[in-house]
C-alpha atoms as a PDB file:
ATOM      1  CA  UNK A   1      12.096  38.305  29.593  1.00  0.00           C
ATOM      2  CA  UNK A   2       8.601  40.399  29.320  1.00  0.00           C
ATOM      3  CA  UNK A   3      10.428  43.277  28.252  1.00  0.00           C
ATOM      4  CA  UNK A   4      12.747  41.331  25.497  1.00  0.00           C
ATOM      5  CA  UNK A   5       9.504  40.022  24.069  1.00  0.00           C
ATOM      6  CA  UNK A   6       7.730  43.177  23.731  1.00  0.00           C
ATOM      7  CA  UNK A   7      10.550  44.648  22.012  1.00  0.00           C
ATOM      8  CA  UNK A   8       9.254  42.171  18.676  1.00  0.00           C
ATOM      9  CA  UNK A   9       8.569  44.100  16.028  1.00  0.00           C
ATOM     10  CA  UNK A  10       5.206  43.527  14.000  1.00  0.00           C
ATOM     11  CA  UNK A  11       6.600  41.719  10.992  1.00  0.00           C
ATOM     12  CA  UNK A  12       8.546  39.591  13.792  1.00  0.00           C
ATOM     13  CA  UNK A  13       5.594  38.653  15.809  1.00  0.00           C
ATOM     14  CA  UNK A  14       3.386  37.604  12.498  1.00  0.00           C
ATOM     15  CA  UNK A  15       6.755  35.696  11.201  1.00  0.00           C
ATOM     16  CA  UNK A  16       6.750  33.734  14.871  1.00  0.00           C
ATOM     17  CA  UNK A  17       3.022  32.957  14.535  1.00  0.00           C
ATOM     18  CA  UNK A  18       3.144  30.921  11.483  1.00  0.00           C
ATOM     19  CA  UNK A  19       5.979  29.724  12.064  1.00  0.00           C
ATOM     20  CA  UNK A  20       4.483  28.457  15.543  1.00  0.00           C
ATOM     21  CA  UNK A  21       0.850  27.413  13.582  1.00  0.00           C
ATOM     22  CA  UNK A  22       3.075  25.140  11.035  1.00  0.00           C
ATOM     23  CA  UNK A  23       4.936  23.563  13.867  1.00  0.00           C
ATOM     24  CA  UNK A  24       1.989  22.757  15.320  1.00  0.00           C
ATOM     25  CA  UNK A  25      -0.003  21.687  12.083  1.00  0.00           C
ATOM     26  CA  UNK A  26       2.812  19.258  11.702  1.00  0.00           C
ATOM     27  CA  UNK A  27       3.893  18.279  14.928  1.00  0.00           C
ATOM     28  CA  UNK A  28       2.564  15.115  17.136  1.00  0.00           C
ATOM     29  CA  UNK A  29      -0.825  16.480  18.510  1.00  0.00           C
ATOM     30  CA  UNK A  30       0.461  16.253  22.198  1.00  0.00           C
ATOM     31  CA  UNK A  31      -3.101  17.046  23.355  1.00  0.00           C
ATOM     32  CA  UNK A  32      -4.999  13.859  21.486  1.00  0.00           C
ATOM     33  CA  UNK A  33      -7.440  12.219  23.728  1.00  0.00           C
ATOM     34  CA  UNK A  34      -6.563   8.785  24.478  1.00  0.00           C
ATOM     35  CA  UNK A  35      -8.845   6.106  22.340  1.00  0.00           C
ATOM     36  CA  UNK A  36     -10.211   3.313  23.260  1.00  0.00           C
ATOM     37  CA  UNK A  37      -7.975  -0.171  22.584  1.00  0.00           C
ATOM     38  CA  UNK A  38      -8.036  -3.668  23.097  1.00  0.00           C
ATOM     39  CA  UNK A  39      -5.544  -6.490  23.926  1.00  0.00           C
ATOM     40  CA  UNK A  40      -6.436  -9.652  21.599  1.00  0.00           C
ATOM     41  CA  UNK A  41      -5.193 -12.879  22.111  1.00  0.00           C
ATOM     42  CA  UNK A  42      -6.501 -16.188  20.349  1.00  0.00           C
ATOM     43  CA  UNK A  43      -4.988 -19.751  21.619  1.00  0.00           C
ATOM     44  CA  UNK A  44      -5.483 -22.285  19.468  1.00  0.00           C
ATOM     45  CA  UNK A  45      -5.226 -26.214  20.170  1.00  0.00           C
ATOM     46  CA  UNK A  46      -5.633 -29.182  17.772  1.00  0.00           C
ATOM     47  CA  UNK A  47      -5.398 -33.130  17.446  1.00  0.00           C
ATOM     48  CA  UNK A  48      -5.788 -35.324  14.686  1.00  0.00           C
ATOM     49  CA  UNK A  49      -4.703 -38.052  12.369  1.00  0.00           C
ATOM     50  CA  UNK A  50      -4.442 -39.089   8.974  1.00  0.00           C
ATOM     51  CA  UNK A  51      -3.875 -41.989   6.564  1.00  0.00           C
ATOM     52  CA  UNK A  52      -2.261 -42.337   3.004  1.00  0.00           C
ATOM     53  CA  UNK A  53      -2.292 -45.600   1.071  1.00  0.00           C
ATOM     54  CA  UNK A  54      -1.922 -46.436  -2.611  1.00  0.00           C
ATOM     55  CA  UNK A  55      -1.310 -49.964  -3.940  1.00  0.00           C
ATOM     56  CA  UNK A  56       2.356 -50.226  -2.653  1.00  0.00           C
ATOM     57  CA  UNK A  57       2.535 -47.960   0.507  1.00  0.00           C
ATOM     58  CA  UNK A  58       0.880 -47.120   3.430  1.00  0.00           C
ATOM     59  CA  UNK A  59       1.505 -43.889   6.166  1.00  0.00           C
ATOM     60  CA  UNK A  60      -0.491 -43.661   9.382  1.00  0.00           C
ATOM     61  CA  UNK A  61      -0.097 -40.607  11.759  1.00  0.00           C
ATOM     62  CA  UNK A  62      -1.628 -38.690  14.668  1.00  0.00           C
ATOM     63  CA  UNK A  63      -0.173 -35.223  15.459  1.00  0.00           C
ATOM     64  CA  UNK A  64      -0.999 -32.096  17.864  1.00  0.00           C
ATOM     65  CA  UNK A  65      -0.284 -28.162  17.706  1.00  0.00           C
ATOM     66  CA  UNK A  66      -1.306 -25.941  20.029  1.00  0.00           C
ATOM     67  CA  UNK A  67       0.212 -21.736  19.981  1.00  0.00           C
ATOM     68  CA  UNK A  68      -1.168 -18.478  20.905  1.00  0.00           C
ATOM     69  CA  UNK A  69      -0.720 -15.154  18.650  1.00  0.00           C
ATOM     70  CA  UNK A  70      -0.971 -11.836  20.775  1.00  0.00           C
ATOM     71  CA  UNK A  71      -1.630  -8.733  19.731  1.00  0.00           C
ATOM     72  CA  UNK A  72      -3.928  -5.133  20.195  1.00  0.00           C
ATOM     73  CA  UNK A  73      -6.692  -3.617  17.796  1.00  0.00           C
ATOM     74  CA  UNK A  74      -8.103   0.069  17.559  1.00  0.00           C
ATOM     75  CA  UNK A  75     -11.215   1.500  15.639  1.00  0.00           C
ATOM     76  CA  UNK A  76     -10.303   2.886  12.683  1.00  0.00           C
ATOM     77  CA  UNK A  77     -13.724   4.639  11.454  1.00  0.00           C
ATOM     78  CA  UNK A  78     -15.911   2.361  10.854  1.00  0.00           C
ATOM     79  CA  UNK A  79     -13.462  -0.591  10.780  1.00  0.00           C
ATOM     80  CA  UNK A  80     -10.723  -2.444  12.995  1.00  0.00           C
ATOM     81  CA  UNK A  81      -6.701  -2.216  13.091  1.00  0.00           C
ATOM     82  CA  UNK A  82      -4.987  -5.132  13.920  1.00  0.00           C
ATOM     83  CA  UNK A  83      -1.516  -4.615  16.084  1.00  0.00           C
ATOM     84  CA  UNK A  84       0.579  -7.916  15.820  1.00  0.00           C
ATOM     85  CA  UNK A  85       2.883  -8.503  19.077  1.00  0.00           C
ATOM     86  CA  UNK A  86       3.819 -12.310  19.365  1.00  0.00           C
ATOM     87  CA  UNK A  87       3.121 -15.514  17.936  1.00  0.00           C
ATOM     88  CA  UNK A  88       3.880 -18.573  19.921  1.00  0.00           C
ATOM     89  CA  UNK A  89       4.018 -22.485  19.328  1.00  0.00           C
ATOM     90  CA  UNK A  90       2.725 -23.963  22.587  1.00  0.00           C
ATOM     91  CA  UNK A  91       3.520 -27.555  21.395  1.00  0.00           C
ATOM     92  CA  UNK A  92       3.824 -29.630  18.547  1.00  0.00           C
ATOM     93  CA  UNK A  93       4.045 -33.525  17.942  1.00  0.00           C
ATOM     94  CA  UNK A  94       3.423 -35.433  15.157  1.00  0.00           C
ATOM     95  CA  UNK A  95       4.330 -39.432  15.362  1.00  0.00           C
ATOM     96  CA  UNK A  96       3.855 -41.327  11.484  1.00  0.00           C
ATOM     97  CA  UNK A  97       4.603 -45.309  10.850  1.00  0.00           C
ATOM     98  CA  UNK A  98       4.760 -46.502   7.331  1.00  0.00           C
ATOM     99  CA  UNK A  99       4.902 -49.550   5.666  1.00  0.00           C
ATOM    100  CA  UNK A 100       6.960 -50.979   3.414  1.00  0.00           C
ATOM    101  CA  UNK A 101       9.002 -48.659   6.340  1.00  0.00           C
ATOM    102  CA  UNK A 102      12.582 -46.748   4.661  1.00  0.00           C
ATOM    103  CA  UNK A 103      14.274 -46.555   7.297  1.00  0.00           C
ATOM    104  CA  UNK A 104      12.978 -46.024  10.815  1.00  0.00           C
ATOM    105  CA  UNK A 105       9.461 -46.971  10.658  1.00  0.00           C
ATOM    106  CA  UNK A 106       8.451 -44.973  13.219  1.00  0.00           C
ATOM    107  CA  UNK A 107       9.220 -40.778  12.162  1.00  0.00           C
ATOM    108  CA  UNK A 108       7.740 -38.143  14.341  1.00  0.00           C
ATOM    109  CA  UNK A 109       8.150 -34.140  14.117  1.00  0.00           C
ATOM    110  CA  UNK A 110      12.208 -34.214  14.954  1.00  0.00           C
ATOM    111  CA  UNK A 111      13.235 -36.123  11.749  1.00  0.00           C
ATOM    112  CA  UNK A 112      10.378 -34.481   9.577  1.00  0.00           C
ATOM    113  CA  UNK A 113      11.356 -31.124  10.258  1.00  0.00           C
ATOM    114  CA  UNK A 114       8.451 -29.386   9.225  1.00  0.00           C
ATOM    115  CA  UNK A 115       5.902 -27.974  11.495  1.00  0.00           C
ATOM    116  CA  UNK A 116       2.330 -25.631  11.422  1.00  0.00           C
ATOM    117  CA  UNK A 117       2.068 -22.048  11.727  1.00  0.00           C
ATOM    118  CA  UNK A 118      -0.782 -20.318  13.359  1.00  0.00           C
ATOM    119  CA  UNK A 119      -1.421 -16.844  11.312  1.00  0.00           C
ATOM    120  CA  UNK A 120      -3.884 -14.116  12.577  1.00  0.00           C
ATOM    121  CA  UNK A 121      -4.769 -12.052   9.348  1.00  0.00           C
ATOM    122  CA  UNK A 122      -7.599  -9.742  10.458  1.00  0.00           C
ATOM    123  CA  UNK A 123     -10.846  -8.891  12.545  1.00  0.00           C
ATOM    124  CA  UNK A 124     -13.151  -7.804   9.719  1.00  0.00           C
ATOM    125  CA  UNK A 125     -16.729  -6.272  10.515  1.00  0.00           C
ATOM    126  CA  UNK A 126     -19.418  -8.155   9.214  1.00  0.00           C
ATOM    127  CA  UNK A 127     -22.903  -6.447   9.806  1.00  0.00           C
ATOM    128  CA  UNK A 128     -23.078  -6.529  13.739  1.00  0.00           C
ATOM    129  CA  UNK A 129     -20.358  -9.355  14.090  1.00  0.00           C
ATOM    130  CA  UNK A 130     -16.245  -9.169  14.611  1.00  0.00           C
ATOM    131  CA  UNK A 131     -15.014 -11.913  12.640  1.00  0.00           C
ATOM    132  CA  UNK A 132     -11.710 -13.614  13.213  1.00  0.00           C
ATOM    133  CA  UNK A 133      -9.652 -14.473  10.143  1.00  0.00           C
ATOM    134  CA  UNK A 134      -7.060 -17.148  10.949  1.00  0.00           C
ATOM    135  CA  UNK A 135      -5.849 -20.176   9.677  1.00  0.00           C
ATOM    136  CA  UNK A 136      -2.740 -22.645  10.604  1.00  0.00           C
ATOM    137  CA  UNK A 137      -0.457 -23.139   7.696  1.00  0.00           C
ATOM    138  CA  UNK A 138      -0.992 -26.514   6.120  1.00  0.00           C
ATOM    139  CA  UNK A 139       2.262 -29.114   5.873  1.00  0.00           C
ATOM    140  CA  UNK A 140       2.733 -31.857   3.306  1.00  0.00           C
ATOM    141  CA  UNK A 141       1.738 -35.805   4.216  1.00  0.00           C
ATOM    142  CA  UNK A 142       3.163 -37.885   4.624  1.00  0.00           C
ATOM    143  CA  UNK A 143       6.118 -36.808   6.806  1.00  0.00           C
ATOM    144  CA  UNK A 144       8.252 -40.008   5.587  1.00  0.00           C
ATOM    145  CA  UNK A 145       9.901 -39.129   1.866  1.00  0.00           C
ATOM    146  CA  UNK A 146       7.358 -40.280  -0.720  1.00  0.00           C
ATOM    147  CA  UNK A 147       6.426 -40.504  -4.559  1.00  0.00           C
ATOM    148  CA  UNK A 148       3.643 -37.931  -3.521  1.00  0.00           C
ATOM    149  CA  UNK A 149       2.711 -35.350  -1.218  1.00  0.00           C
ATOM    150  CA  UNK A 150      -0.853 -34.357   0.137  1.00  0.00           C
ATOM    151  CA  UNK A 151      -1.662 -31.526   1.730  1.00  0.00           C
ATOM    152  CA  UNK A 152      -2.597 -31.736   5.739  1.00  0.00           C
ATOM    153  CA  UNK A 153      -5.476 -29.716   6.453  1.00  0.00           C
ATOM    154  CA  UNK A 154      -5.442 -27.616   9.255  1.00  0.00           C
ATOM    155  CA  UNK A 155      -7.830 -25.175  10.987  1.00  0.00           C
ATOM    156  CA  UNK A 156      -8.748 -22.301  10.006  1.00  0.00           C
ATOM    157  CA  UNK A 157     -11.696 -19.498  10.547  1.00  0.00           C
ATOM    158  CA  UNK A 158     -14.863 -19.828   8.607  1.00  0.00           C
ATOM    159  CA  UNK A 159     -14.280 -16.505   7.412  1.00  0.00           C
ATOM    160  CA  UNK A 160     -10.584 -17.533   5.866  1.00  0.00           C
ATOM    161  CA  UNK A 161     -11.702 -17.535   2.269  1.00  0.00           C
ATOM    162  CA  UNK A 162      -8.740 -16.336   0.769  1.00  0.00           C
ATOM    163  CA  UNK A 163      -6.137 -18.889  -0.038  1.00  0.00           C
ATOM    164  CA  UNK A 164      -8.314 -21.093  -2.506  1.00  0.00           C
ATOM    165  CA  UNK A 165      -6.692 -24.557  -1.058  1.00  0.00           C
ATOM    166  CA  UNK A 166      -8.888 -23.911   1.807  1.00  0.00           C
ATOM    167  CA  UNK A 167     -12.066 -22.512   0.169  1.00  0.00           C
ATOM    168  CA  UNK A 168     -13.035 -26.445   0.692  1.00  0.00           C
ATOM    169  CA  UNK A 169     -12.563 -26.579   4.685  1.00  0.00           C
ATOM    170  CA  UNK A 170     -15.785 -25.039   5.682  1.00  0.00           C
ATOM    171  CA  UNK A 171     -17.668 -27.989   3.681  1.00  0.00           C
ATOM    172  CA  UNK A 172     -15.883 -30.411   5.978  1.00  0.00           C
ATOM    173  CA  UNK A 173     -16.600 -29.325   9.263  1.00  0.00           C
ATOM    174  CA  UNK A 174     -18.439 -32.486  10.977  1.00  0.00           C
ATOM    175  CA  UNK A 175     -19.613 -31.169  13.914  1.00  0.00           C
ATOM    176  CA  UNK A 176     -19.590 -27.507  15.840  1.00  0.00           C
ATOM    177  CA  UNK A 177     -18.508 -24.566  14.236  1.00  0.00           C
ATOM    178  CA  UNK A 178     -15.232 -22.854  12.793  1.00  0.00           C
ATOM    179  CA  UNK A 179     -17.100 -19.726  12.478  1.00  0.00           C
ATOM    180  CA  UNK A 180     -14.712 -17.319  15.373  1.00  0.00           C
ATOM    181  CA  UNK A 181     -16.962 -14.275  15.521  1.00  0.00           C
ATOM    182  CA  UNK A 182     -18.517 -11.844  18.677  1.00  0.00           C
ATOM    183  CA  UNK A 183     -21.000  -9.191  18.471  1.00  0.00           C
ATOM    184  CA  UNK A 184     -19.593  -5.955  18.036  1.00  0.00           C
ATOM    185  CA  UNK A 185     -21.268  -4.681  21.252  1.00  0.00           C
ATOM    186  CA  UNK A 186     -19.594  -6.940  23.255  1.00  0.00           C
ATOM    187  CA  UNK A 187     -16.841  -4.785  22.832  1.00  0.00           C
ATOM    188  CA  UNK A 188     -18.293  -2.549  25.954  1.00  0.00           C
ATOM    189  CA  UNK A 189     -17.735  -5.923  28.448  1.00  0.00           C
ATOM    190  CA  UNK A 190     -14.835  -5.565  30.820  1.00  0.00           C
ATOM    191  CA  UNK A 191     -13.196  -8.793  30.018  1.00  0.00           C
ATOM    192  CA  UNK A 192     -14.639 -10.602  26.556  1.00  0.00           C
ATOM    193  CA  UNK A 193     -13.956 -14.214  26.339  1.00  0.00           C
ATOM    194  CA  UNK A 194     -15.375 -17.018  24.189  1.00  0.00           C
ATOM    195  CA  UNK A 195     -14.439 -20.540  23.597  1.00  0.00           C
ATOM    196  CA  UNK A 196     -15.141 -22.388  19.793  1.00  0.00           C
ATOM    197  CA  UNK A 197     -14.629 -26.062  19.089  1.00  0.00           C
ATOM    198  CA  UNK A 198     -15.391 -27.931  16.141  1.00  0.00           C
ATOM    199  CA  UNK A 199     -14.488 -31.067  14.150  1.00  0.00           C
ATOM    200  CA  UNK A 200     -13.409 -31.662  11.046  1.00  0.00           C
ATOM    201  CA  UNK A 201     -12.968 -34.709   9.011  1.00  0.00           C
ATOM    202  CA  UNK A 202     -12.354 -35.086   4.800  1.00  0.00           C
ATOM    203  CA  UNK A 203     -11.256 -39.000   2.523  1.00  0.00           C
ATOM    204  CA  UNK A 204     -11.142 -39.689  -0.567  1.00  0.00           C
ATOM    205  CA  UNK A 205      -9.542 -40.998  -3.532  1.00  0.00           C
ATOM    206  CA  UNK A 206      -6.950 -38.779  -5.814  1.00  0.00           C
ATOM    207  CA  UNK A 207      -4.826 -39.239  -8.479  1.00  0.00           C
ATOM    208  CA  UNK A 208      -0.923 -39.870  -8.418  1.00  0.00           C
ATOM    209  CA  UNK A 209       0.794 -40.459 -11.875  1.00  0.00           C
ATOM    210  CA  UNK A 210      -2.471 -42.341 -12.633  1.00  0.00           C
ATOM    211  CA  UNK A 211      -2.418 -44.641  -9.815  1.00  0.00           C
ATOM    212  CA  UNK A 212      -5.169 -44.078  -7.134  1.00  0.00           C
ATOM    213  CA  UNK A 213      -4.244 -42.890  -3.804  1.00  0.00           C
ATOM    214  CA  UNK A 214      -6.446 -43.080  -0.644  1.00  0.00           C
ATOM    215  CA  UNK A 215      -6.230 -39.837   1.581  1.00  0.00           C
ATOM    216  CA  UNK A 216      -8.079 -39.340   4.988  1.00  0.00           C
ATOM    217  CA  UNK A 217      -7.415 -37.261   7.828  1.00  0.00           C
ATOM    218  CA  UNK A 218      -9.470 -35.302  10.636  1.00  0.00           C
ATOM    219  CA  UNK A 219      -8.898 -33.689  13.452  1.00  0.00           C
ATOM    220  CA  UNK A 220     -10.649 -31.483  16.663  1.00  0.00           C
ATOM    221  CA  UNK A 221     -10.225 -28.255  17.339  1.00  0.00           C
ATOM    222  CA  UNK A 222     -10.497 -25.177  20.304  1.00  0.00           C
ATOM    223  CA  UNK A 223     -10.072 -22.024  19.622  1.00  0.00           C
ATOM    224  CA  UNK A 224     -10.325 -19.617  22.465  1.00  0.00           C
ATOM    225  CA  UNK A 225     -10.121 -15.376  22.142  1.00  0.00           C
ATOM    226  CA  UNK A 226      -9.649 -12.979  24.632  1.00  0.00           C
ATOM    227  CA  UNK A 227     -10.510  -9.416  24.663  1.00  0.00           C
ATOM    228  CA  UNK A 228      -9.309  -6.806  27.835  1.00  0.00           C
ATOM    229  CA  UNK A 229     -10.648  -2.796  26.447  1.00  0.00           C
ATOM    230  CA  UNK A 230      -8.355  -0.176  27.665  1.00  0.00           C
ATOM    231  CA  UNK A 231      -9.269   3.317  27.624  1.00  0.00           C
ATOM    232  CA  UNK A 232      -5.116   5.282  26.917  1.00  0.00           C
ATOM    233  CA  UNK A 233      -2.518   5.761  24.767  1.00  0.00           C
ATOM    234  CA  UNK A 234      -2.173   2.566  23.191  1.00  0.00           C
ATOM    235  CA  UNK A 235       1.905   1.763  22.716  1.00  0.00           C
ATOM    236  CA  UNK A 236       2.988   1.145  19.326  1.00  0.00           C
ATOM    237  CA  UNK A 237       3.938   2.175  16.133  1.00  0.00           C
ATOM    238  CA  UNK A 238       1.341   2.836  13.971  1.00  0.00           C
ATOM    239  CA  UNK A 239       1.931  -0.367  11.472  1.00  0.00           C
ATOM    240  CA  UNK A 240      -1.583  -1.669  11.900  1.00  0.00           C
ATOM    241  CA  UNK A 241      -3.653  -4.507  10.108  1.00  0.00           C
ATOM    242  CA  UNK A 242      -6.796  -3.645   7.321  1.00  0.00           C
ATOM    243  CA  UNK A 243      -8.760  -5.613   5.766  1.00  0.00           C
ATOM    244  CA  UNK A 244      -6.941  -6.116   2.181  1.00  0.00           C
ATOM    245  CA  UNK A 245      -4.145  -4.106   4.049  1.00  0.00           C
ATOM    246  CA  UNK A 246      -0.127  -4.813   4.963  1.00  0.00           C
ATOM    247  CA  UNK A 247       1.186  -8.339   4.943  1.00  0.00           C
ATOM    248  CA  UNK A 248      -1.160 -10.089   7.884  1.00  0.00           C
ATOM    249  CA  UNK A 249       0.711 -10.835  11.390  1.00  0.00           C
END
């Protein structure tokens, strides 16, 4: 074989070297140091109820969620990719009475067929802070077919700005805190995990082809994120999470 190669003419040899610099220019970079990653997982629970009445009807319901989303993040320069794995719905019940009842007076989350959604949309960096952007998706009240629908407000992060039918949430937080965030040097911990609870609670009056309608509902929730560093090739394929990026997970 050492004789074969020295046989190469010069033209050959300078041919073979750029054609071995442009596979390597544009080949994986099998030599990359392993960067620092993180598994990130965020469990969510809730529990609330909620009232609508107007001058002929009446709905009264309690209801509870709890699911888990699942993913990794990265540094990207000075910001954060978000790798979406898994989103799971732990439980969910919902129980509603109504009166004048049509029907069964009693519905709960079998016959309604509708049901939350927990969404994960980024980990933006905020000064020193990691800030969680989440919210559960919203589903119409009452559950029992009606003249009118209201929107059931769910949680979501302090930092979920976004979709304008929540820009009000923040202003109704009763007690503790929606505001999911850890300093960004926590990051160095072995194991990083926090627990956030908070209440919420919003009534009031709105408008329904000009009659008045009385809306109220509230609800507790825990929020608990986990994050284990790992220091190797993270698996995956590249399809991570900006802020203002691809479709959030």
């Amino acid at each position: 074989m050492g004789k074969g190669f020295s046989r190469l003419s010069g033209a050959a040899v300078a041919v073979a070297g750029v054609l071995a610099g442009f596979l390597l220019a544009s080949g994986p970079r099998l030599s990359q140091e392993p960067r620092i990653w993180w598994d990130v997982s965020l469990t969510l629970t809730v529990k609330g109820d909620y009232t609508v009445k107007d001058a002929g009807s009446s709905f009264k319901g309690d209801f509870s969620y709890a699911a888990s989303w699942a993913g990794t993040m990265e540094r990207d320069g000075e910001d954060y990719l978000l790798y979406h794995l898994e989103t799971s719905t732990l439980g969910w019940e919902a129980r509603e009475t109504g009166q004048p009842a049509k029907g069964s007076p009693v519905l709960t989350e079998k016959e309604a067929g509708v049901r939350p959604l927990l969404k994960l949309n980024y980990i933006l960096r905020q000064g020193k802070n990691l800030e969680f952007d989440f919210v559960v998706e919203s589903i119409p009240i009452p559950l029992a077919p009606s003249a009118g629908k209201y929107q059931l407000f769910l949680p979501c992060s302090r930092e979920h700005v976004r979709d304008r039918s929540h820009l009000l949430y923040n202003e109704f937080v009763s007690g503790g805190s929606n505001g999911v965030a850890i300093p960004e040097d926590a990051l160095a911990e072995r194991l990083l995990e926090k627990t956030y609870s908070w209440q919420w609670k919003r009534q009031g009056w709105v408008l329904q082809e000009e009659e008045p309608v009385f809306v109220s509902s509230r609800h507790r929730a825990e929020v608990t994120v986990c994050l284990v560093p790992h220091e190797e090739f993270r698996p995956g394929d590249g399809s991570g999470r900006r802020r203002g990026g691809a479709v959030p997970g």
